[in-house]
C-alpha atoms as a PDB file:
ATOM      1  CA  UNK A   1       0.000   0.000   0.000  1.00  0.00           C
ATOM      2  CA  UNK A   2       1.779   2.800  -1.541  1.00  0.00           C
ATOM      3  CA  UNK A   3       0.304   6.411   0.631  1.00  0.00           C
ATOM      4  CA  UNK A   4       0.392   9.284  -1.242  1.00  0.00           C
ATOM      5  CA  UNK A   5       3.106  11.838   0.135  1.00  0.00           C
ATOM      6  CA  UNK A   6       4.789   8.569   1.783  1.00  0.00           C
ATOM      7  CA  UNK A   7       8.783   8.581   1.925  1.00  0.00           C
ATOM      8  CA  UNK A   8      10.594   5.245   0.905  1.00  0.00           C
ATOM      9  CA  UNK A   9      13.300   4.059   3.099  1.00  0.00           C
ATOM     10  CA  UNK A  10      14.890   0.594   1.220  1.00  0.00           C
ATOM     11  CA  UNK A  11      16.677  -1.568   4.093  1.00  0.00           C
ATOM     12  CA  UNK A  12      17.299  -4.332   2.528  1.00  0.00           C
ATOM     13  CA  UNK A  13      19.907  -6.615   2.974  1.00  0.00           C
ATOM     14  CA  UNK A  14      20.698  -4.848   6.170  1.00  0.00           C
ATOM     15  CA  UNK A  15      21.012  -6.863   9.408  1.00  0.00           C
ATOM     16  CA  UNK A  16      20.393  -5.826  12.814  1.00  0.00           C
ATOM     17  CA  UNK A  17      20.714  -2.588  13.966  1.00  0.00           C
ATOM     18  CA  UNK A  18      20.969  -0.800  10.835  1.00  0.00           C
ATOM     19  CA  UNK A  19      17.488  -0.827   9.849  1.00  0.00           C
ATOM     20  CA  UNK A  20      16.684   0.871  13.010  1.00  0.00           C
ATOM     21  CA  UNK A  21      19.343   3.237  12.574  1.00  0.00           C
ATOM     22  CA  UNK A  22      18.224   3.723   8.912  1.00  0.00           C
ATOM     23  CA  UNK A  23      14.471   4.520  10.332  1.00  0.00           C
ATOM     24  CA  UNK A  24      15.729   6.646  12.694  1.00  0.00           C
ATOM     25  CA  UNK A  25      17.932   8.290  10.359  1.00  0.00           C
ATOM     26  CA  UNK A  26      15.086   9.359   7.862  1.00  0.00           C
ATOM     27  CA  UNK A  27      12.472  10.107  10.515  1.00  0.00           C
ATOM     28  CA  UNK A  28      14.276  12.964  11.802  1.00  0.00           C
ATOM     29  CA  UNK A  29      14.318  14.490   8.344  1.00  0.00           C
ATOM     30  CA  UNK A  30      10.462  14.367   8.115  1.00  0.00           C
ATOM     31  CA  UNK A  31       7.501  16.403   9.451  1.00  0.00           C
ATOM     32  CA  UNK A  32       5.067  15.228  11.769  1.00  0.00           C
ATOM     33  CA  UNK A  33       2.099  13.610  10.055  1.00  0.00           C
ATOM     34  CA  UNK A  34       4.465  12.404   6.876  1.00  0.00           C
ATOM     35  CA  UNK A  35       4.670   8.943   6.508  1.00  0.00           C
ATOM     36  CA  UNK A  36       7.784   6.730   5.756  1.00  0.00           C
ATOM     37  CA  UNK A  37       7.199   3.150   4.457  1.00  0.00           C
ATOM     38  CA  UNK A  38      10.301   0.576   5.478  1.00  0.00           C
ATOM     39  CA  UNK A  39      11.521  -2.417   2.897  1.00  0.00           C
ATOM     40  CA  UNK A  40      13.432  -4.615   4.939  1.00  0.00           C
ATOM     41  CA  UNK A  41      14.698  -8.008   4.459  1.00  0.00           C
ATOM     42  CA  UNK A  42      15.943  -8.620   8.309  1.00  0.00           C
ATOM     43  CA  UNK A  43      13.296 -10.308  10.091  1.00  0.00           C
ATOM     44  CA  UNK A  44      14.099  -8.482  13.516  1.00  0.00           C
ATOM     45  CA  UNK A  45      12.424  -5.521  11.929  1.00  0.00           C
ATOM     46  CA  UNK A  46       9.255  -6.563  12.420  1.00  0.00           C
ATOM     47  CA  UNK A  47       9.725  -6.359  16.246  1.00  0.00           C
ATOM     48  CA  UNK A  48      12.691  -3.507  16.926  1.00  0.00           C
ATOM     49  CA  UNK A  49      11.045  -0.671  14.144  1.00  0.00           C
ATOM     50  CA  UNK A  50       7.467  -1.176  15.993  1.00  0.00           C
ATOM     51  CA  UNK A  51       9.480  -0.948  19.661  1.00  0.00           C
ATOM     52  CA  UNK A  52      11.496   2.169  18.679  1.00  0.00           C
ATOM     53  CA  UNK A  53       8.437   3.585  16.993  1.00  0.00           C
ATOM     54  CA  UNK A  54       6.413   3.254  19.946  1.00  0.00           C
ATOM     55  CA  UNK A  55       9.342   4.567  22.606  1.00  0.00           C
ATOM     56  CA  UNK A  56       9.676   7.882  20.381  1.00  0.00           C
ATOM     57  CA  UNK A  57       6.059   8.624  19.296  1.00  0.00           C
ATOM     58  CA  UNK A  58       5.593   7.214  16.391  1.00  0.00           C
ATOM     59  CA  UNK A  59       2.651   5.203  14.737  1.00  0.00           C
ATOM     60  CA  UNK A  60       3.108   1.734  13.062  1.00  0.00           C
ATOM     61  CA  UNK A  61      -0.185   2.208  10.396  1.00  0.00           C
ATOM     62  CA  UNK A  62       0.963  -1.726   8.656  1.00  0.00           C
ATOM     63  CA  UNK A  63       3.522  -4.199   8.895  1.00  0.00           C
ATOM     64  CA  UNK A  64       3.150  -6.523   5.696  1.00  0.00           C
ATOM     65  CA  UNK A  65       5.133  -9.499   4.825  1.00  0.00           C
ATOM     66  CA  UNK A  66       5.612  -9.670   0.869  1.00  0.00           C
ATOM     67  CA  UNK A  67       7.583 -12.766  -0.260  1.00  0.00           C
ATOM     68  CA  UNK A  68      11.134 -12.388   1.483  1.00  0.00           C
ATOM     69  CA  UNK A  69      10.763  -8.530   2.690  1.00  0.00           C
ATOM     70  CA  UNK A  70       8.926  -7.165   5.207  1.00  0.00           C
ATOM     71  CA  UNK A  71       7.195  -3.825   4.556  1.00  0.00           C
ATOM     72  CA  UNK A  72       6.654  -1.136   7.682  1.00  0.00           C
ATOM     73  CA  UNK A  73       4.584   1.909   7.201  1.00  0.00           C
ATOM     74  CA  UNK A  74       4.931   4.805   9.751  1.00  0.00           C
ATOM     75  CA  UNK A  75       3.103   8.109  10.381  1.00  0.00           C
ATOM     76  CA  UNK A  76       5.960  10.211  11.821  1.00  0.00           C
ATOM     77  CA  UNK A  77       4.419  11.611  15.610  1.00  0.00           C
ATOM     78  CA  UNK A  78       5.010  15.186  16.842  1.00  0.00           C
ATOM     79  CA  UNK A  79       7.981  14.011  18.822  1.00  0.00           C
ATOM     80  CA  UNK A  80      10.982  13.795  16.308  1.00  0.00           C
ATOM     81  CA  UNK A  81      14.098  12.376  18.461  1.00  0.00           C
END
């Protein structure tokens, strides 16, 4: 599910932390309210982006699985950290 206005962030092939890092990364370049959908091929991702999400104010709207990537969609909160 492709949002209009989203932001892609491509973390594939990256293994733990980095797609964190990545997310965390591109976040702090967005406003509040924009929305950043994650590719990422580490399976950890589907726990640690939703955990770091949650501890800095940010909204997990999807996590999809699509073959061998999973796919993370996140409304950026009013918090940026």
């Amino acid at each position: 599910m492709k949002q209009e206005n989203s932001h892609q962030l491509d973390a594939r092939r990256l293994l733990c932390p980095l797609p964190v890092i990545r997310t965390q990364d591109a976040i702090v370049k967005l406003h509040p309210g924009e929305v950043l959908v994650v590719t990422s091929t580490d399976p950890g991702a589907k726990v640690d982006i939703p955990i770091w999400c949650r501890i800095n104010g940010h909204e997990v709207q999807e996590i999809r699985e699509q073959e061998h990537e999973i796919i993370i969609t996140i409304r950026v909160g009013d918090e940026i950290n």
